[in-house]
Protein backbone atom coordinates (compact mmCIF):
# COMPACT_ATOMS: atom_id res chain seq x y z
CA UNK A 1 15.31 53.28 -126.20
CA UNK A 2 11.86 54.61 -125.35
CA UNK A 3 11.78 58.24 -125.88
CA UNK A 4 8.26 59.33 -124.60
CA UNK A 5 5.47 57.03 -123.63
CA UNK A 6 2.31 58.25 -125.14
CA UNK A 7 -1.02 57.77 -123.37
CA UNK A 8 -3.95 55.79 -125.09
CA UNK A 9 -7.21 57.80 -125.15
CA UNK A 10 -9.97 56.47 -123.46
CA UNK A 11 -8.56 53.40 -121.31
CA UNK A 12 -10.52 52.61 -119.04
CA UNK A 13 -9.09 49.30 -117.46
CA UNK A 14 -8.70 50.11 -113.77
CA UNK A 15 -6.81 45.81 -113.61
CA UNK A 16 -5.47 44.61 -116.57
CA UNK A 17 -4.55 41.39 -117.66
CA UNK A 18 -3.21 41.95 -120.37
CA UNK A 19 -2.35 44.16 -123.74
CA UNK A 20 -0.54 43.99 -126.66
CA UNK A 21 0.00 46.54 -130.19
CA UNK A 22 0.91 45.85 -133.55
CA UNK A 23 1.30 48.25 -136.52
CA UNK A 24 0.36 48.05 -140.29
CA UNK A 25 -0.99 49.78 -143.39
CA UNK A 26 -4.58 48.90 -142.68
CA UNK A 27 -6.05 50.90 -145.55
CA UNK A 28 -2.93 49.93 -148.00
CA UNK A 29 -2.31 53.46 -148.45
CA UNK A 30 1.27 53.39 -147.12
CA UNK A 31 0.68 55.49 -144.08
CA UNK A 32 1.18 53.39 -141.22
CA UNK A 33 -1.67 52.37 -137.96
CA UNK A 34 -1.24 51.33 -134.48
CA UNK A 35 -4.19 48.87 -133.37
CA UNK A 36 -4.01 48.35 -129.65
CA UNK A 37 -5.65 45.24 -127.33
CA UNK A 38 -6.34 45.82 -123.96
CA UNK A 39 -7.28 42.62 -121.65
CA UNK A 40 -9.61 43.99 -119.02
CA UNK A 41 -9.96 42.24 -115.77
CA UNK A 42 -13.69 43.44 -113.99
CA UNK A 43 -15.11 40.73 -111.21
CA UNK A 44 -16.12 38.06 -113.57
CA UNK A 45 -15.42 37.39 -117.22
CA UNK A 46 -12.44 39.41 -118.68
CA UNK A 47 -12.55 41.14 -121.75
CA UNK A 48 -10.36 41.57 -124.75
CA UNK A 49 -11.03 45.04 -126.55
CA UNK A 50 -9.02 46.49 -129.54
CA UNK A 51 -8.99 50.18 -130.67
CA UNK A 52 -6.87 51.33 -134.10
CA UNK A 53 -5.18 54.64 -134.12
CA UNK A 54 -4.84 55.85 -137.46
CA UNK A 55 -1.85 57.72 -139.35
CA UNK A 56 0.59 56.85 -136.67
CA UNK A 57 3.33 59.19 -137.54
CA UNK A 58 7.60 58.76 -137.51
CA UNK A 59 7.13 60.22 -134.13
CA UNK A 60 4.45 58.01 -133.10
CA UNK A 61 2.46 60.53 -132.51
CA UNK A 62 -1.77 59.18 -133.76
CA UNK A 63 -2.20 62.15 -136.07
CA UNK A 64 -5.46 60.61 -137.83
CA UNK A 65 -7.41 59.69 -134.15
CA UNK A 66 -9.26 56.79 -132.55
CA UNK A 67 -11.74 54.07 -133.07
CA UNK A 68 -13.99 53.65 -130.79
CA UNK A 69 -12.95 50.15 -128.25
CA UNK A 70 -14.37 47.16 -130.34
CA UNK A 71 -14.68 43.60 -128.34
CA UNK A 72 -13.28 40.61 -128.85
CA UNK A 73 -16.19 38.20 -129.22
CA UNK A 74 -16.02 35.17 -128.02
CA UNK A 75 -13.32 36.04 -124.99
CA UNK A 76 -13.74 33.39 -122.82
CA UNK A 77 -11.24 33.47 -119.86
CA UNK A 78 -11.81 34.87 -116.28
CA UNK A 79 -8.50 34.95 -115.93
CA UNK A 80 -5.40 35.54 -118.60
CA UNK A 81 -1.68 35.95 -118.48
CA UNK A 82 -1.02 38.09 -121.03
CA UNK A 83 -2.08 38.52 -124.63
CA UNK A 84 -1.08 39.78 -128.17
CA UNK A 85 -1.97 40.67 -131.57
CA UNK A 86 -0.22 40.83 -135.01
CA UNK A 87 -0.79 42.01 -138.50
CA UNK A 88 -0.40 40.25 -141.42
CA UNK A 89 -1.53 39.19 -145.23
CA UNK A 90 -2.20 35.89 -144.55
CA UNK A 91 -4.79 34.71 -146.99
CA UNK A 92 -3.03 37.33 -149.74
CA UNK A 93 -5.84 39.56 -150.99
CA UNK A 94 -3.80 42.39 -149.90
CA UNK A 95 -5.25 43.70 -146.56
CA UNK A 96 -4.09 42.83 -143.40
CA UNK A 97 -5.49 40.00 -141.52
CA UNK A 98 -5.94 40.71 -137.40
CA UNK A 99 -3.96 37.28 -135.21
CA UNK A 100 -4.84 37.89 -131.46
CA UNK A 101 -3.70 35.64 -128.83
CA UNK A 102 -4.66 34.98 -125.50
CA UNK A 103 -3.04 32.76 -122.37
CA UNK A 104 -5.95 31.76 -120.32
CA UNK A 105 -5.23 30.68 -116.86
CA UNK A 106 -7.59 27.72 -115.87
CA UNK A 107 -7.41 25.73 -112.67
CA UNK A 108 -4.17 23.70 -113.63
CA UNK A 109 -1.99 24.32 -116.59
CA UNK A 110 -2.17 27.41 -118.57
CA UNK A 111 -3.00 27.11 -122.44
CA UNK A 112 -2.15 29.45 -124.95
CA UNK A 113 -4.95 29.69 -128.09
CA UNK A 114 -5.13 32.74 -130.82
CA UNK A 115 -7.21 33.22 -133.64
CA UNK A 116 -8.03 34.73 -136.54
CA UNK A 117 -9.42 37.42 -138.66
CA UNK A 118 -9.91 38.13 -141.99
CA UNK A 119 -9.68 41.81 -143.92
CA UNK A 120 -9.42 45.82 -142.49
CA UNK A 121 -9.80 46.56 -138.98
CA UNK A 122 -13.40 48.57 -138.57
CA UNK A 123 -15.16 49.17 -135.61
CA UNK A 124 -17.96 46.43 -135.16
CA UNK A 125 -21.08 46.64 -136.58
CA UNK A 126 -23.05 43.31 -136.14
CA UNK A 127 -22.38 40.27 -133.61
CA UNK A 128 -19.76 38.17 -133.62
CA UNK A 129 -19.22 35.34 -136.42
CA UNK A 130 -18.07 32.10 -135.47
CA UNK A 131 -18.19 28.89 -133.02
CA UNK A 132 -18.65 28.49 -129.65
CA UNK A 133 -15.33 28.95 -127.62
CA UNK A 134 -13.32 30.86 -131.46
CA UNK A 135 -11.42 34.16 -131.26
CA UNK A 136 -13.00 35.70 -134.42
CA UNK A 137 -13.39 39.20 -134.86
CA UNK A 138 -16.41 41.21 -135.72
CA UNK A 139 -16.80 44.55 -138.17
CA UNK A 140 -14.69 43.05 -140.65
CA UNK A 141 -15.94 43.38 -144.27
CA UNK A 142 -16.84 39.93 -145.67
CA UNK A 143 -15.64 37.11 -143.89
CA UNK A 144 -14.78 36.14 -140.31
CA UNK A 145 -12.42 33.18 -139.25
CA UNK A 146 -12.22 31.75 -135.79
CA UNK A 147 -9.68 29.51 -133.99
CA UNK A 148 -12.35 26.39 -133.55
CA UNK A 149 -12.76 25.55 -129.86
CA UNK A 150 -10.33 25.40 -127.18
């Protein structure tokens, strides 16, 4: 049972399609992070954004603040129905890998895609890595995966 919902600075959705959070050890120090997606619906394109909150505490209280809202390059839909993310050490160099997945809702049936990233969530710093249509993630140190096209 939900004890208290706690708000998430800065979200600034007014229609959302979308949202998902995940938690993990981002900086392998033990201390657990929240890293939050958001699936923004303006007129147009959507938008999948991600912020981490860091030191998340055992009340879930963010006790180490905010990154700034960091795009998902390479979102494609106009129009989703719903979306996730998930942590994990996929590729086993002992940092957690980024999975986000999308439902896009094209005339006719829906299809469901995700993608990949490689190594520590970090705000973005350069443009997105990968090919036409992926789900990579930028302002990760080192490499970038992507999903291929849809």
């Amino acid at each position: 049972m939900v004890n208290v919902f706690r708000p998430i600075p800065d979200w600034f959705s007014w229609d959302n399609q979308g949202g998902g959070i995940a938690v993990g050890s981002l900086d392998g120090d033990g201390t657990q992070d929240l890293v939050v997606l958001m699936v923004n619906n303006p007129d147009g394109q959507n938008q999948g954004l991600y912020r981490v909150g860091k030191r998340l505490d055992d009340t879930g209280q963010v006790t180490g603040g905010w990154s700034p809202w960091v795009s998902v390059p390479d979102w494609f839909s106009h129009d989703n129905q719903g979306a996730n993310l998930a942590l994990a050490d996929l590729d086993h160099d002992g940092r957690q890998d980024l999975v986000v997945a999308m439902v896009d809702n094209p005339d006719g049936q829906n299809r469901g895609l995700f993608g990949l990233a490689a190594s520590s969530i970090r705000p973005a710093r350069s443009p997105g890595v990968g090919r036409p249509g992926s789900m990579c993630l930028t302002g990760f140190p080192g490499r970038t995966r992507g999903s291929g096209s849809p």
